[in-house]
Protein backbone atom coordinates (compact mmCIF):
# COMPACT_ATOMS: atom_id res chain seq x y z
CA UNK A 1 0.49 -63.23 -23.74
CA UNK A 2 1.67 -60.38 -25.31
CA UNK A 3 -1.56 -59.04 -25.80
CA UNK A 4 -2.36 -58.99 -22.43
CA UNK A 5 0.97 -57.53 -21.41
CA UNK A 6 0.46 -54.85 -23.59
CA UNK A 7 -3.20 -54.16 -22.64
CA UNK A 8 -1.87 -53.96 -18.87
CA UNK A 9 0.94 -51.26 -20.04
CA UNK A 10 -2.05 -49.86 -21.45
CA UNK A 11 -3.94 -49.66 -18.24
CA UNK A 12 -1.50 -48.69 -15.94
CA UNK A 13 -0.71 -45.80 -18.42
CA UNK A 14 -4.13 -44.71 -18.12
CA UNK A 15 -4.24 -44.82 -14.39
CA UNK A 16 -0.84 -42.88 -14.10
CA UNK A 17 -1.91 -40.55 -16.51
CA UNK A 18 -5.52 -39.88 -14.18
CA UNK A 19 -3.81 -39.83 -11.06
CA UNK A 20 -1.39 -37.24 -12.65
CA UNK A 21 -4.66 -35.34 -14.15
CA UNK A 22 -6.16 -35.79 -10.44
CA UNK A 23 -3.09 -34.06 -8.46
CA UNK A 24 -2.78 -31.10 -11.11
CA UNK A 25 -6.65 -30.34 -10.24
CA UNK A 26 -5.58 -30.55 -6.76
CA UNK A 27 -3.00 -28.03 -6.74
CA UNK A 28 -4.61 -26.28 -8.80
CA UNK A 29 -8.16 -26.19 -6.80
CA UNK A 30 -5.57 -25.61 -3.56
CA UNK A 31 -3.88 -22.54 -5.24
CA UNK A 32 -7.49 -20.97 -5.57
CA UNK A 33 -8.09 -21.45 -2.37
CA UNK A 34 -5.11 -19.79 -0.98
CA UNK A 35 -5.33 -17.18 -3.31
CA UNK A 36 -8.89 -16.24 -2.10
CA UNK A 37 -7.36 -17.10 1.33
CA UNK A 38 -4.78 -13.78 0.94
CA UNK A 39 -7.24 -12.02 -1.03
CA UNK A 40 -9.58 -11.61 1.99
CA UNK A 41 -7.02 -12.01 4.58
CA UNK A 42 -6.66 -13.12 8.04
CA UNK A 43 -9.80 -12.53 10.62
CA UNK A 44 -8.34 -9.72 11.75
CA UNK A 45 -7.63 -7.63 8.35
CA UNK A 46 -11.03 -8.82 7.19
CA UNK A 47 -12.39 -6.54 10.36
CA UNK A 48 -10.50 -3.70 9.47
CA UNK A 49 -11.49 -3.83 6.07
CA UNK A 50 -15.16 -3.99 6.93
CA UNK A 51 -14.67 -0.89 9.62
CA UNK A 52 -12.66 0.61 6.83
CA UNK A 53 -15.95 0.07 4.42
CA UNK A 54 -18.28 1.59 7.55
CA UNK A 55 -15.67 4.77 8.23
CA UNK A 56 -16.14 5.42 4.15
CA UNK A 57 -20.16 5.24 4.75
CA UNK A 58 -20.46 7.59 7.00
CA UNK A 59 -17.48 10.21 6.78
CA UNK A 60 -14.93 11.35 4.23
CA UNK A 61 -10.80 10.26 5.10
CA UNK A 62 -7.26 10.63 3.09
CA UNK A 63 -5.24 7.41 3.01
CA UNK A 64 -3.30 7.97 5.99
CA UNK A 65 -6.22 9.86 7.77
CA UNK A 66 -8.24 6.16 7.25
CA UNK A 67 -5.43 4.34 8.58
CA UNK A 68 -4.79 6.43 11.77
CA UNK A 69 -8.38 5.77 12.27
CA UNK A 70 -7.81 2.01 12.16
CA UNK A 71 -4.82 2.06 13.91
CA UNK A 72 -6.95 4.11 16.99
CA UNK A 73 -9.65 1.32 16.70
CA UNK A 74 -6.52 -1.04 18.04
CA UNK A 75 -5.87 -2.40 14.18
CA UNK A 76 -2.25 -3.29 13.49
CA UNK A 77 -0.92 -0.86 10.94
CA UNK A 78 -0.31 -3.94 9.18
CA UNK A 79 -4.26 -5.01 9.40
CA UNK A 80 -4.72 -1.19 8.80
CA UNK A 81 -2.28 -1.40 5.36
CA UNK A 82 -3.95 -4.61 4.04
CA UNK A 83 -7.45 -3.00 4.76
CA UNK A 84 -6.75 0.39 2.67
CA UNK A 85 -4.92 -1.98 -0.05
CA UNK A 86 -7.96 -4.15 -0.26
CA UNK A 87 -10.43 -1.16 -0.69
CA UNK A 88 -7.87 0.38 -3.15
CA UNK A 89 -7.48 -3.01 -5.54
CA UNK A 90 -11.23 -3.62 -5.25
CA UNK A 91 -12.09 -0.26 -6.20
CA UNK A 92 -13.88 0.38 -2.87
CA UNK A 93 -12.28 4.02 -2.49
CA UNK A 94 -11.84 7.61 -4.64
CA UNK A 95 -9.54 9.34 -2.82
CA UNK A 96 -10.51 12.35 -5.15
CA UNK A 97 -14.19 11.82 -3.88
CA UNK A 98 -13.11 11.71 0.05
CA UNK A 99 -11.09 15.15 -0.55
CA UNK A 100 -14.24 16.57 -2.33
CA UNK A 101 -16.34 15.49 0.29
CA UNK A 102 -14.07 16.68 3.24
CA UNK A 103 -13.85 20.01 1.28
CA UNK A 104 -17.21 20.17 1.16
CA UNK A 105 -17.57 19.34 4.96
CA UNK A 106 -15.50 21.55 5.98
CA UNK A 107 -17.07 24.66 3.71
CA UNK A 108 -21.03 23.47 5.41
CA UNK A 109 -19.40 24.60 8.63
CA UNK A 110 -17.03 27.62 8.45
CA UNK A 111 -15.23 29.73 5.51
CA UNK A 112 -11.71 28.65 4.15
CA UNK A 113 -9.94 30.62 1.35
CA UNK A 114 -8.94 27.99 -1.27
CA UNK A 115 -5.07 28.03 0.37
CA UNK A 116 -6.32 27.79 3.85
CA UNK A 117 -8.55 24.69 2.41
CA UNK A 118 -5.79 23.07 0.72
CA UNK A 119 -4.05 23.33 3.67
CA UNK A 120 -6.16 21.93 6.03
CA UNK A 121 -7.09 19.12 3.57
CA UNK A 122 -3.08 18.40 3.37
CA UNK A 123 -3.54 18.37 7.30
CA UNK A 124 -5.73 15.36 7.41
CA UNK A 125 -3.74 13.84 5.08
CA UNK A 126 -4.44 14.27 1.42
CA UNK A 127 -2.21 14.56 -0.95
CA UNK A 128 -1.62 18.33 -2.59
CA UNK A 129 -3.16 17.09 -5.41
CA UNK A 130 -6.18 15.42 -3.64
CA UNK A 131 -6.35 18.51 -2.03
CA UNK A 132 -6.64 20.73 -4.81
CA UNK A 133 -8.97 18.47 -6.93
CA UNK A 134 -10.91 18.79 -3.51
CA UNK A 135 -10.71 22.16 -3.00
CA UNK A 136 -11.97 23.46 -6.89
CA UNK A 137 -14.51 20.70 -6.98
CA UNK A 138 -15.92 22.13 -3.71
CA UNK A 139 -15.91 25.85 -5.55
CA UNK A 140 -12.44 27.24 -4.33
């Protein structure tokens, strides 16, 4: 009898200690999940992240030149934000590479001096520094 006692201790042990093992995957599998969930974000911010990713195909933008962009397109700034932020953490933008290629756009189509370039470049929104990484890479 207390044999059998102990080898139902045993058993319930074991099935305690698998149902604990079985909610810990759970949570964890549900805290991957979520995680991926906010990584990608709502419907919404995933659209302004891909029209962020199209904007960046076709034509060079400063941080807040990309979001004013969004924001025109009828993004939230928030949607806008979470967009740029994604593209940033994912390594989806250079913002040294959009200044040089705005510089460079700019200089195809009419003469700057290197202050008047740095200038407009701080116009659309770059940084000074963007803007004079942009600006010597260009050949100012």
């Amino acid at each position: 009898m207390a044999e059998d006692e102990a080898e139902a201790a045993a058993a319930a042990e074991e099935d305690r200690l698998a149902e604990a093992q079985r909610l810990a995957d759970e949570a964890i599998a549900a805290e991957a999940t979520a995680a991926e969930a906010a990584r990608i974000g709502t419907v919404a911010q995933q659209n302004a992240w891909q029209s962020a990713v199209s904007y960046l195909d076709y034509a060079a933008f400063s941080r807040s030149g990309l979001a004013g962009q969004l924001e025109f397109e009828g993004y939230s700034p928030a949607d806008a934000e979470f967009a740029i932020a994604r593209l940033e953490t994912e390594g989806g933008v250079d913002w040294n590479a959009q200044a040089v290629a705005s510089a460079a756009s700019y200089l195809d189509y009419t003469s700057f001096s290197r202050a008047g370039l740095i200038d407009q470049l701080v116009y659309e929104g770059f940084t000074v520094e963007q803007a004079e990484h942009g600006a010597s890479t260009a050949g100012l």
